[in-house]
N, C-alpha and C. Protein backbone atom coordinates (compact mmCIF):
# COMPACT_ATOMS: atom_id res chain seq x y z
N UNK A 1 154.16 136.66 97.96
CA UNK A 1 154.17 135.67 99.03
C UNK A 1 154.61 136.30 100.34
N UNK A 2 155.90 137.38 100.16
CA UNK A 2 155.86 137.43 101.51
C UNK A 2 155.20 138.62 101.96
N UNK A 3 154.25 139.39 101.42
CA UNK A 3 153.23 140.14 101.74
C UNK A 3 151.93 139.59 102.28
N UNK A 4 151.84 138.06 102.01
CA UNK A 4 150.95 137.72 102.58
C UNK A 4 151.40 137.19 104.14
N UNK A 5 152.61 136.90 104.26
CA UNK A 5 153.04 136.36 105.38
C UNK A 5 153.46 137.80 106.70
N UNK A 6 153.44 138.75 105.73
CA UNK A 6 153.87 140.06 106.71
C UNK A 6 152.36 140.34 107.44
N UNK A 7 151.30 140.08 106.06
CA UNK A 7 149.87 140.44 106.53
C UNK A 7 149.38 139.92 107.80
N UNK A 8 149.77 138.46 107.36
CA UNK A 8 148.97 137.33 108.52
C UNK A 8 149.72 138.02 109.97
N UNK A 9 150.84 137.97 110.15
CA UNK A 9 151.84 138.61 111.09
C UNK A 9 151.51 139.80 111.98
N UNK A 10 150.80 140.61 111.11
CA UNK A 10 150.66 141.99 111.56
C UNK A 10 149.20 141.75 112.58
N UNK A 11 148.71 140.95 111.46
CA UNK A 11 146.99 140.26 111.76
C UNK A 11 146.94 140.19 113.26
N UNK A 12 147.96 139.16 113.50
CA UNK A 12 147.99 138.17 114.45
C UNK A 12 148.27 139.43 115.65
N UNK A 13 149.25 139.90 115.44
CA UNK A 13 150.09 140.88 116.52
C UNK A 13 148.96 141.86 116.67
N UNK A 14 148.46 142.64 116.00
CA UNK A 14 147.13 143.56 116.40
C UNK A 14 145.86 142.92 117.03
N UNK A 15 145.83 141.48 116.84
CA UNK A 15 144.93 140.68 117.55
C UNK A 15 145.25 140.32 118.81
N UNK A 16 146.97 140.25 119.05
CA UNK A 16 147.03 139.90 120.32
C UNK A 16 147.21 141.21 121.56
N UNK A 17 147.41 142.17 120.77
CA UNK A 17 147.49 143.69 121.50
C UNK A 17 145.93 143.97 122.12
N UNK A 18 145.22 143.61 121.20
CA UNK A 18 143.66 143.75 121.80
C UNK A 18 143.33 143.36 122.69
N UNK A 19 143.72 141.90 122.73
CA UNK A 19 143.23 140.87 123.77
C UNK A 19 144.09 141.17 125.09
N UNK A 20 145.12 141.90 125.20
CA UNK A 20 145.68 141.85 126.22
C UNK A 20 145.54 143.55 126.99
N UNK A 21 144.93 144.26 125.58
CA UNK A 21 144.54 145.44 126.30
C UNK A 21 142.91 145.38 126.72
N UNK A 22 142.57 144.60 126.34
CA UNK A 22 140.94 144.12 126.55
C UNK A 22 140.60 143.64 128.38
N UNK A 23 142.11 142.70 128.45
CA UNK A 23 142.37 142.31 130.09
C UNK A 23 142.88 143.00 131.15
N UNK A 24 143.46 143.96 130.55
CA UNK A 24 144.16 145.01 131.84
C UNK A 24 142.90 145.84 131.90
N UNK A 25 141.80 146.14 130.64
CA UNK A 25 140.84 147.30 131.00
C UNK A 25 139.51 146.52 131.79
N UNK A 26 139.93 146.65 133.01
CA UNK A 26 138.61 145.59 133.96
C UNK A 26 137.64 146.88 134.00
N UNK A 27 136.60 147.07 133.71
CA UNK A 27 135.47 148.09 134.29
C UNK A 27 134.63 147.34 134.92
N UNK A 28 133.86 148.22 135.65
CA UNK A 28 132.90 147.85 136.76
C UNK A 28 131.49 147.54 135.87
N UNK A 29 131.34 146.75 134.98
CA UNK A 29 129.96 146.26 134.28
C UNK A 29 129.14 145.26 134.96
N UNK A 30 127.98 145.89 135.86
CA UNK A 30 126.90 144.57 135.92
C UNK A 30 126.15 144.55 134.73
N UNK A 31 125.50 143.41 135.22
CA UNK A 31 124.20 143.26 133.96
C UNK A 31 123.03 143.03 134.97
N UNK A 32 122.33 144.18 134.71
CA UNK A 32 120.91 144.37 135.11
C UNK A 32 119.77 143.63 134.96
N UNK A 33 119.41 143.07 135.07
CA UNK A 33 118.48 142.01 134.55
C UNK A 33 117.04 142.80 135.12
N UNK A 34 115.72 143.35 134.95
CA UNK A 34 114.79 143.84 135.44
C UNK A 34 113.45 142.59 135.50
N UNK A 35 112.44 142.47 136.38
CA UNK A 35 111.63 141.40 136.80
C UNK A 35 110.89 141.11 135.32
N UNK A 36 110.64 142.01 134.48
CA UNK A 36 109.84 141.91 133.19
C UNK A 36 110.97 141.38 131.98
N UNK A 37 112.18 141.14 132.17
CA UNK A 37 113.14 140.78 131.06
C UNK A 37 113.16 139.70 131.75
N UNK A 38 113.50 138.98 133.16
CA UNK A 38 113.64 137.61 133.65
C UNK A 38 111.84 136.90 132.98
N UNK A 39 110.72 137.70 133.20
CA UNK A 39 109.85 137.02 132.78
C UNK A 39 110.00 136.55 131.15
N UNK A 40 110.53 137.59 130.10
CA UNK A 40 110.56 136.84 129.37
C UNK A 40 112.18 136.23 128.78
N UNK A 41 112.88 136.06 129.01
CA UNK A 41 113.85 135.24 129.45
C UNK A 41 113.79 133.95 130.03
N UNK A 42 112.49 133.93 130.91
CA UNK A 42 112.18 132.53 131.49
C UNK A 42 110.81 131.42 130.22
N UNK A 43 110.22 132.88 130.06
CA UNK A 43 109.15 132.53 129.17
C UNK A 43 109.63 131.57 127.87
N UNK A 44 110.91 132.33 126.97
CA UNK A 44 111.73 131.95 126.06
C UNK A 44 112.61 130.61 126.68
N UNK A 45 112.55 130.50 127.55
CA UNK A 45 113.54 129.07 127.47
C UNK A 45 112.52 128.04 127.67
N UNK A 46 111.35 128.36 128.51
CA UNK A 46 110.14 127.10 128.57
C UNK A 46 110.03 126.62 127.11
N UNK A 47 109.96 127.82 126.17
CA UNK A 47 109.29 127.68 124.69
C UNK A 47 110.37 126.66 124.06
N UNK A 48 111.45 127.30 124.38
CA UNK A 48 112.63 126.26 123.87
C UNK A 48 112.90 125.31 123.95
N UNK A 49 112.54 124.70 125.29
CA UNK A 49 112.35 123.25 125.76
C UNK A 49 111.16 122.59 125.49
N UNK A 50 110.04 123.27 125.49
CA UNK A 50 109.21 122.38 124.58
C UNK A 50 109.10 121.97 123.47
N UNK A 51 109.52 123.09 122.56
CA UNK A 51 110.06 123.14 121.46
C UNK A 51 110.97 121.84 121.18
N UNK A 52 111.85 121.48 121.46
CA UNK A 52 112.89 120.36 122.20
C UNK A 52 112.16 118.99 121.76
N UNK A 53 111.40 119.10 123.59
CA UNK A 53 110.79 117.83 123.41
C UNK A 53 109.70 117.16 122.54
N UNK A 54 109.07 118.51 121.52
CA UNK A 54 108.02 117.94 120.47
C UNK A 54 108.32 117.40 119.23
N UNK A 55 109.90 117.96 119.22
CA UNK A 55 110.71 117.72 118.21
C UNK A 55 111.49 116.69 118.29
N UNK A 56 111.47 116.24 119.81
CA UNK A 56 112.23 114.52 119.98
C UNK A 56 110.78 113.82 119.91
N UNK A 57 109.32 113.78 120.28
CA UNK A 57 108.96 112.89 120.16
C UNK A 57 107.63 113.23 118.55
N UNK A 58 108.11 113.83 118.25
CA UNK A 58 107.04 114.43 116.66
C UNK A 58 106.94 112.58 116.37
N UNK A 59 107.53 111.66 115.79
CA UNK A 59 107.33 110.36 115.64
C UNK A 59 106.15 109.56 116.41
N UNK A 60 106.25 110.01 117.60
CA UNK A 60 105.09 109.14 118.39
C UNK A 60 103.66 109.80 118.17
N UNK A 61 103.79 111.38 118.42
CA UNK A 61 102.82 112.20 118.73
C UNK A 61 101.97 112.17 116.69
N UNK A 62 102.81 112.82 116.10
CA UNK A 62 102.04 112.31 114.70
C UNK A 62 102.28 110.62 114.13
N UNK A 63 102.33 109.94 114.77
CA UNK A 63 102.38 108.41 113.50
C UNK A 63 100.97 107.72 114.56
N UNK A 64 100.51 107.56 112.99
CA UNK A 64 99.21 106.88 112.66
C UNK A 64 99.33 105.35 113.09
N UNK A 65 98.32 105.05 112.93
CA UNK A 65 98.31 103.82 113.33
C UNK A 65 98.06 103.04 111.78
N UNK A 66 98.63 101.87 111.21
CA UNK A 66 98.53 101.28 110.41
C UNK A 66 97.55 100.12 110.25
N UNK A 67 97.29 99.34 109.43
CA UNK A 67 96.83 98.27 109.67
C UNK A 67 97.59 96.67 110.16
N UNK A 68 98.92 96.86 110.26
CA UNK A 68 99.62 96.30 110.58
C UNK A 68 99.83 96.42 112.31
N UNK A 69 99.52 97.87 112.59
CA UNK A 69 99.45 98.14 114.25
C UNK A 69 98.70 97.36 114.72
N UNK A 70 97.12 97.06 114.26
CA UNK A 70 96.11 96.59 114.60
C UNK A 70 95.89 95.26 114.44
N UNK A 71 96.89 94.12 114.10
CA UNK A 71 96.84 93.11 113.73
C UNK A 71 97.61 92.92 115.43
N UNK A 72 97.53 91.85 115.51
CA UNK A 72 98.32 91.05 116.51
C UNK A 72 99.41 89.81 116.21
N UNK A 73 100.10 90.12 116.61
CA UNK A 73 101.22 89.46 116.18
C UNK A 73 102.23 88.71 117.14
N UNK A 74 102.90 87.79 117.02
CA UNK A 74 104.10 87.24 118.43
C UNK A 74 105.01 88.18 118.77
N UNK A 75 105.49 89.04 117.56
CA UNK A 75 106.51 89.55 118.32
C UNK A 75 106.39 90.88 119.41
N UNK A 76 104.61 91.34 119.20
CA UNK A 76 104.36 92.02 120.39
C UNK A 76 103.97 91.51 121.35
N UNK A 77 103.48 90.43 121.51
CA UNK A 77 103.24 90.17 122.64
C UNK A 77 104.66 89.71 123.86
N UNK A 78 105.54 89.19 122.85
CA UNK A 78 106.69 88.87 123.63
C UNK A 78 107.87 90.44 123.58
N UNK A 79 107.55 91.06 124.36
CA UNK A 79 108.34 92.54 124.12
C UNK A 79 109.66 92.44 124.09
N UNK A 80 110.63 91.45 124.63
CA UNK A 80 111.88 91.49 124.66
C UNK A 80 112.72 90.77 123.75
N UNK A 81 111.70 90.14 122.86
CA UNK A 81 112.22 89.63 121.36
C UNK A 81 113.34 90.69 120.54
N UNK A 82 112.59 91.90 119.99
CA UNK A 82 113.31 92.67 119.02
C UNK A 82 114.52 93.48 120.03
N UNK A 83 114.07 93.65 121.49
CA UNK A 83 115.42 93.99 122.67
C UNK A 83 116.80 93.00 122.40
N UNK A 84 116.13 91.78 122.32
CA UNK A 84 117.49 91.34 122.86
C UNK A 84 117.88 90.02 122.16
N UNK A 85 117.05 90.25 120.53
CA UNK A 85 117.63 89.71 119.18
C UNK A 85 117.98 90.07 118.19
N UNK A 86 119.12 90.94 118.45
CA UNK A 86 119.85 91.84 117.50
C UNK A 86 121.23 90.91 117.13
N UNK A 87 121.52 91.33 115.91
CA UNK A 87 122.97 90.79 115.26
C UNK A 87 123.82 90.26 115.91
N UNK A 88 124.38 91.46 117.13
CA UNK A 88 125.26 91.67 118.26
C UNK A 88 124.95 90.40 119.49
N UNK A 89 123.16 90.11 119.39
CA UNK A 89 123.22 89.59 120.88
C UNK A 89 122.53 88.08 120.53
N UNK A 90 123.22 87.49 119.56
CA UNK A 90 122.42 85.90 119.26
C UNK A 90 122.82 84.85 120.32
N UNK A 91 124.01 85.42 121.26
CA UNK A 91 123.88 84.76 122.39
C UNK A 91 123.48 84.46 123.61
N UNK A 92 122.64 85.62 123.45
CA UNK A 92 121.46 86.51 124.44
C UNK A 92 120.55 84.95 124.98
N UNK A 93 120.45 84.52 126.36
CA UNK A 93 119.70 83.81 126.62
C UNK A 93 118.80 84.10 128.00
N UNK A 94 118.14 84.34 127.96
CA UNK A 94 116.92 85.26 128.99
C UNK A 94 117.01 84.07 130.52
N UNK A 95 117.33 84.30 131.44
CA UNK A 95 117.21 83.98 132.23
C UNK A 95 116.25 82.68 132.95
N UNK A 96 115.75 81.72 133.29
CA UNK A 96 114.97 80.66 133.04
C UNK A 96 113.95 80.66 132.12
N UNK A 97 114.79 80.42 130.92
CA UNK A 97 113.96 80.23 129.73
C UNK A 97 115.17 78.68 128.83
N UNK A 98 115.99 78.80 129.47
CA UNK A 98 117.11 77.91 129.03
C UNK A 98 116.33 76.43 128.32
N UNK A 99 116.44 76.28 126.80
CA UNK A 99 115.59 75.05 125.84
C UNK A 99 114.05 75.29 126.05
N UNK A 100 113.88 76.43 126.20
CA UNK A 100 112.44 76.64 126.45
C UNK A 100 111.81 77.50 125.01
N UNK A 101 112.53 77.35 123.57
CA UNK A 101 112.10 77.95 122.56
C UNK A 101 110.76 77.83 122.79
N UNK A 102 110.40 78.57 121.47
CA UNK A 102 108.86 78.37 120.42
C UNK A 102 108.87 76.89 120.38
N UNK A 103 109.78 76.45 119.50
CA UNK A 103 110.10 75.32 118.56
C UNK A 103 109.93 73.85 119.89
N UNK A 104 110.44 74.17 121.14
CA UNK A 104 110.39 73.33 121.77
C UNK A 104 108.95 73.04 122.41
N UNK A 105 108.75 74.04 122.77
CA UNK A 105 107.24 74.13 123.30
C UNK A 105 106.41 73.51 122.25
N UNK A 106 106.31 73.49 120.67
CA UNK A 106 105.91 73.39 119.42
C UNK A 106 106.08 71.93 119.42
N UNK A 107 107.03 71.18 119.93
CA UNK A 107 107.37 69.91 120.10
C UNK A 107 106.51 69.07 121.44
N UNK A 108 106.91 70.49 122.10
CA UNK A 108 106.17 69.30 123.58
C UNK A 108 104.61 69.02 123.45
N UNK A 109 104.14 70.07 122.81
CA UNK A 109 103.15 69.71 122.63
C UNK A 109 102.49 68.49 121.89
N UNK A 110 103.21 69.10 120.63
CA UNK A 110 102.59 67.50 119.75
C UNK A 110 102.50 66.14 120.40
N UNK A 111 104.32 66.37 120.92
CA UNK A 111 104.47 64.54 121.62
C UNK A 111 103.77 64.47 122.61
N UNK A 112 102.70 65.61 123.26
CA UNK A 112 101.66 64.77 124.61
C UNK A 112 100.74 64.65 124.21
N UNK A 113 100.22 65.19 122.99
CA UNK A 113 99.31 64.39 121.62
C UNK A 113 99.17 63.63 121.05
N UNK A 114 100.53 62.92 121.31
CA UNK A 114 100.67 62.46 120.07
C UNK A 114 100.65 62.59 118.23
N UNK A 115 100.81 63.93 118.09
CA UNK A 115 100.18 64.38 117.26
C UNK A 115 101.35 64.85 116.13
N UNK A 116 102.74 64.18 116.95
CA UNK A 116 103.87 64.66 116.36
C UNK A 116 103.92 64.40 114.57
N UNK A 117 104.01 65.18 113.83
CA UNK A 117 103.95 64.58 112.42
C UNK A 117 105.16 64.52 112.20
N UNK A 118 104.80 63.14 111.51
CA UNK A 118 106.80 62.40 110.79
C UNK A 118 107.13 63.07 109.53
N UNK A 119 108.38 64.36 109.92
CA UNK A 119 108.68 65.01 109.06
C UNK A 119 109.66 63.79 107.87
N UNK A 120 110.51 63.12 108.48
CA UNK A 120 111.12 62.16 107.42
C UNK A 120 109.92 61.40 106.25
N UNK A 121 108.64 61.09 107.33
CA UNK A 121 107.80 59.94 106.30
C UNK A 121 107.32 61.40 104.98
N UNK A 122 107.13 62.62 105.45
CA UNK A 122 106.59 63.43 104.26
C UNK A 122 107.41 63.69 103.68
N UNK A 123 108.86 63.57 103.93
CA UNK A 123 110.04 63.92 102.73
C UNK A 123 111.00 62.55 101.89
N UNK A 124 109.99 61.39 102.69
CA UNK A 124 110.48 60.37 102.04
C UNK A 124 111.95 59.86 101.79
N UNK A 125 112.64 60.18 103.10
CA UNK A 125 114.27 60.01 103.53
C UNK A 125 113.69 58.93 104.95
N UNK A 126 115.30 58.57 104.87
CA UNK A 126 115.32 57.86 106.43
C UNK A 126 116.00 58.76 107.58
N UNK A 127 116.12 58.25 108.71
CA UNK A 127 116.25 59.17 109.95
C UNK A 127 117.84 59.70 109.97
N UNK A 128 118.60 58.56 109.02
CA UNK A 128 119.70 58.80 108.54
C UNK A 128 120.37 59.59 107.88
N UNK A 129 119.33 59.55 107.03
CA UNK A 129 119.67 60.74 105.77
C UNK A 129 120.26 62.10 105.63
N UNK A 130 121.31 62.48 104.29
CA UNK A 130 122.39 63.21 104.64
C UNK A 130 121.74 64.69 104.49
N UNK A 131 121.89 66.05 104.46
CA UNK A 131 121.40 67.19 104.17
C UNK A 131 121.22 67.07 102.73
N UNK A 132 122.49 66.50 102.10
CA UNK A 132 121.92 66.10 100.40
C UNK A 132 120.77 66.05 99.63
N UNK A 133 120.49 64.90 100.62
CA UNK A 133 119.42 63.53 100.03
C UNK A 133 118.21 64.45 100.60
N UNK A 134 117.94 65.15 102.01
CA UNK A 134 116.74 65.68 102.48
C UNK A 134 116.80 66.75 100.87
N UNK A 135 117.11 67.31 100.95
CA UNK A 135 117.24 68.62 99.80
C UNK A 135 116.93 68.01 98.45
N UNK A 136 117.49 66.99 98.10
CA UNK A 136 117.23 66.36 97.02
C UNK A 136 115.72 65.63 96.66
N UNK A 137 115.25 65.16 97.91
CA UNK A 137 113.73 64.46 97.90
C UNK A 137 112.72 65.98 98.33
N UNK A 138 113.04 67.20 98.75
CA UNK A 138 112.17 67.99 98.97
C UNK A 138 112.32 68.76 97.41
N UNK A 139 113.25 68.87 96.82
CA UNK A 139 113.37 69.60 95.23
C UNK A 139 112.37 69.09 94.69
N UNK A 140 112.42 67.31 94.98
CA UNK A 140 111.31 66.26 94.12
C UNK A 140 109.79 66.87 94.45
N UNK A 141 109.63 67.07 95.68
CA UNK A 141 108.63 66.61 95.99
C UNK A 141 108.00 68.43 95.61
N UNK A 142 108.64 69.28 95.90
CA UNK A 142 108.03 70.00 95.82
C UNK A 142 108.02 70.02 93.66
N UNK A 143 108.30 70.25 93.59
CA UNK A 143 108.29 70.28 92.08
C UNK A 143 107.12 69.65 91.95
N UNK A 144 106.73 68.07 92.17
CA UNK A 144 105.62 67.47 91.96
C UNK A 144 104.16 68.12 92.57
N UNK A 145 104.24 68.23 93.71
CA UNK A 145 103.06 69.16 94.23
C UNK A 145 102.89 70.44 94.18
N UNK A 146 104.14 71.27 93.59
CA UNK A 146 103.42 72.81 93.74
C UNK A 146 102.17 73.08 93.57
N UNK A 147 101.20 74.02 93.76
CA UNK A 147 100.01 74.40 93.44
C UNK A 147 99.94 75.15 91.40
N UNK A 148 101.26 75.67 91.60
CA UNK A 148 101.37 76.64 89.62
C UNK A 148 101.95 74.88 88.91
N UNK A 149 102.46 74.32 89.43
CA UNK A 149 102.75 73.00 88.67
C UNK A 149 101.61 72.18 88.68
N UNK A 150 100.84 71.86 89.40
CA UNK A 150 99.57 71.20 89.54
C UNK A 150 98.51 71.41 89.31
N UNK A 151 98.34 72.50 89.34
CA UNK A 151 96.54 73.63 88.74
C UNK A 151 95.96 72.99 89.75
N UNK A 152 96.21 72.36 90.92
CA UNK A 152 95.30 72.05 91.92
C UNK A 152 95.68 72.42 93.17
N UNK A 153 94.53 72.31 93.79
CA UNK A 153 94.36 72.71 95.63
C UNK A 153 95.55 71.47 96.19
N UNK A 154 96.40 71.92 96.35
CA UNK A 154 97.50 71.26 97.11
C UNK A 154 98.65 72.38 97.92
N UNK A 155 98.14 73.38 98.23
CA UNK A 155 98.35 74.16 99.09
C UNK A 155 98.85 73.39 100.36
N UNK A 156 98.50 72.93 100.75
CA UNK A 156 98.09 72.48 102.55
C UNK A 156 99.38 71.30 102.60
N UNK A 157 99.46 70.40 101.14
CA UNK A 157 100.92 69.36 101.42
C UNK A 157 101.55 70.37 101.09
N UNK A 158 101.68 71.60 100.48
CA UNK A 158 103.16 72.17 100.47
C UNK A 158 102.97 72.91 101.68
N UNK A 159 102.52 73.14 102.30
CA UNK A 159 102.77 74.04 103.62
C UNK A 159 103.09 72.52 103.99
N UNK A 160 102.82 71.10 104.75
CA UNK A 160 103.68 70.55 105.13
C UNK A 160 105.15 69.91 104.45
N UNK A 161 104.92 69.98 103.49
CA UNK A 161 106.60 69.70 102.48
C UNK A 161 107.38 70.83 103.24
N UNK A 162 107.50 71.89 102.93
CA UNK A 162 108.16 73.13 103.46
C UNK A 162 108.11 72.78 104.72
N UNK A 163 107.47 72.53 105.74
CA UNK A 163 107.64 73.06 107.21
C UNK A 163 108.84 71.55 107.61
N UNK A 164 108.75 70.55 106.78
CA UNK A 164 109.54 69.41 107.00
C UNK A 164 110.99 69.35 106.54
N UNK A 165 111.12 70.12 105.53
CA UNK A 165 112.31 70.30 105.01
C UNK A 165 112.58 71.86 105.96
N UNK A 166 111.99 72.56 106.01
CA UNK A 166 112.83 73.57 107.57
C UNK A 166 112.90 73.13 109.12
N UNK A 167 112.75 71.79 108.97
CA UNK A 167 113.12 71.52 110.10
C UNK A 167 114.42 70.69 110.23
N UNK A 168 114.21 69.77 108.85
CA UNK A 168 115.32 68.70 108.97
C UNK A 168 116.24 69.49 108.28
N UNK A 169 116.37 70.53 107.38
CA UNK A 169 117.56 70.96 106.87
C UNK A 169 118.19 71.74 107.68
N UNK A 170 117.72 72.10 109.07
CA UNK A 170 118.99 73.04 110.29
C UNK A 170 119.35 71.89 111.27
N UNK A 171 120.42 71.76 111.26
CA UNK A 171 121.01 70.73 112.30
C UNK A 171 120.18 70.65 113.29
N UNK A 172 120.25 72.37 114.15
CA UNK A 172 119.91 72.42 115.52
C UNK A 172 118.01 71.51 115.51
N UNK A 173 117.62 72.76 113.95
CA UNK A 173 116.02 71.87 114.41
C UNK A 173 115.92 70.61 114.96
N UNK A 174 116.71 69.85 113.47
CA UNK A 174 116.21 68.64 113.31
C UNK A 174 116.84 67.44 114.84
N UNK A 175 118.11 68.35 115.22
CA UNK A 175 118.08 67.50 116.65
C UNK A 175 117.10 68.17 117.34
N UNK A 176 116.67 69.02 118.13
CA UNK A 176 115.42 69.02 118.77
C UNK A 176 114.21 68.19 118.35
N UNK A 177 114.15 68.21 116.53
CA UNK A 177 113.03 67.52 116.39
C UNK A 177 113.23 65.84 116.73
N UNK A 178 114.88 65.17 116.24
CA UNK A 178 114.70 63.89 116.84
C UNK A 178 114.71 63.75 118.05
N UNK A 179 114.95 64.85 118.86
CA UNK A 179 114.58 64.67 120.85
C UNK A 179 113.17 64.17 121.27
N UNK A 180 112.36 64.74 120.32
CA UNK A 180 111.16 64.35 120.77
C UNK A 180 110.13 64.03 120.04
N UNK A 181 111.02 63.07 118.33
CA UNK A 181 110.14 62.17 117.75
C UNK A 181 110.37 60.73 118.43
N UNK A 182 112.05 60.71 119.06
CA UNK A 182 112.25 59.54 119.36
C UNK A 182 110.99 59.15 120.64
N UNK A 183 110.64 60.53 121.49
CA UNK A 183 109.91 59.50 122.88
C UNK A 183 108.52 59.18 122.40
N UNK A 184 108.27 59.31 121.21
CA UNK A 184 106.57 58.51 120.78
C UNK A 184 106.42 57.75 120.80
């Protein structure tokens, strides 16, 4: 043990004799650089930086296009959706857009149609009715109409069963939706 501690010791002390005879010995060293070593010296760092940047964007430059690229979809057309609907930012509200959802627009429309469909009359609750009872008459209803429970084309009432029970089972929907079943 204490041969290793004499070692480290000695280590250290011959390391610091160097360094301090390394600083008193100043010599007169330039570094020459000649026009054909700056050329490739300059040549080598272009390479390096391109090098760089093909390697930050290799993702864009090789990725294919899918069939999913080529579809059209909402959330490209609205570009600041996946910006500024992250985990972090659900309180994110875009500047005069204030009650101006999908869902509302989805509303205004119907009611200048008239075309609003009575999510209560397809789930067979009243306007009253508790989250319970909605949940409880959509269990029914869907059970009765599935398409694998029915062996029949009844596709089209379960797309409206479902779209009625996701509206009335979120608070927020279902008050937007009574905002503007009530003005029919």
């Amino acid at each position: 043990m204490n041969k290793i501690k004499f070692l480290i010791i000695f280590t250290i002390m011959i390391g610091t004799l160097q360094m301090s005879y390394a600083q008193e010995n100043e010599s007169n060293r330039e570094l020459k650089v000649s026009d054909d070593e700056k050329i490739i010296l300059f040549a080598g760092f272009s390479i390096a930086v391109i090098a760089i940047f093909l390697f930050l964007a290799r993702d864009v430059i090789l990725r294919k296009k899918t069939t999913y690229d080529k579809q059209e979809h909402e959330s490209k057309k609205d570009k600041t959706y996946e910006k500024y609907h992250s985990d972090w930012g659900d309180d994110y509200e875009e500047i005069g857009k204030r009650g101006n959802s999908k869902q509302d627009k989805e509303y205004r429309d119907y009611a200048s149609t008239n075309d609003l469909p009575n999510y209560y009359e397809i789930l067979g609750v009243e306007m009253d009715a508790s989250p319970e009872e909605i949940k409880k008459n959509f269990r029914e209803l869907a059970k009765k109409t599935h398409p694998d429970k029915t062996k029949e084309n009844s596709e089209e009432e379960m797309i409206k069963i479902n779209k009625a029970y996701e509206v009335l089972s979120d608070e927020i929907s279902k008050e937007k939706y009574d905002k503007y079943f009530k003005k029919d």
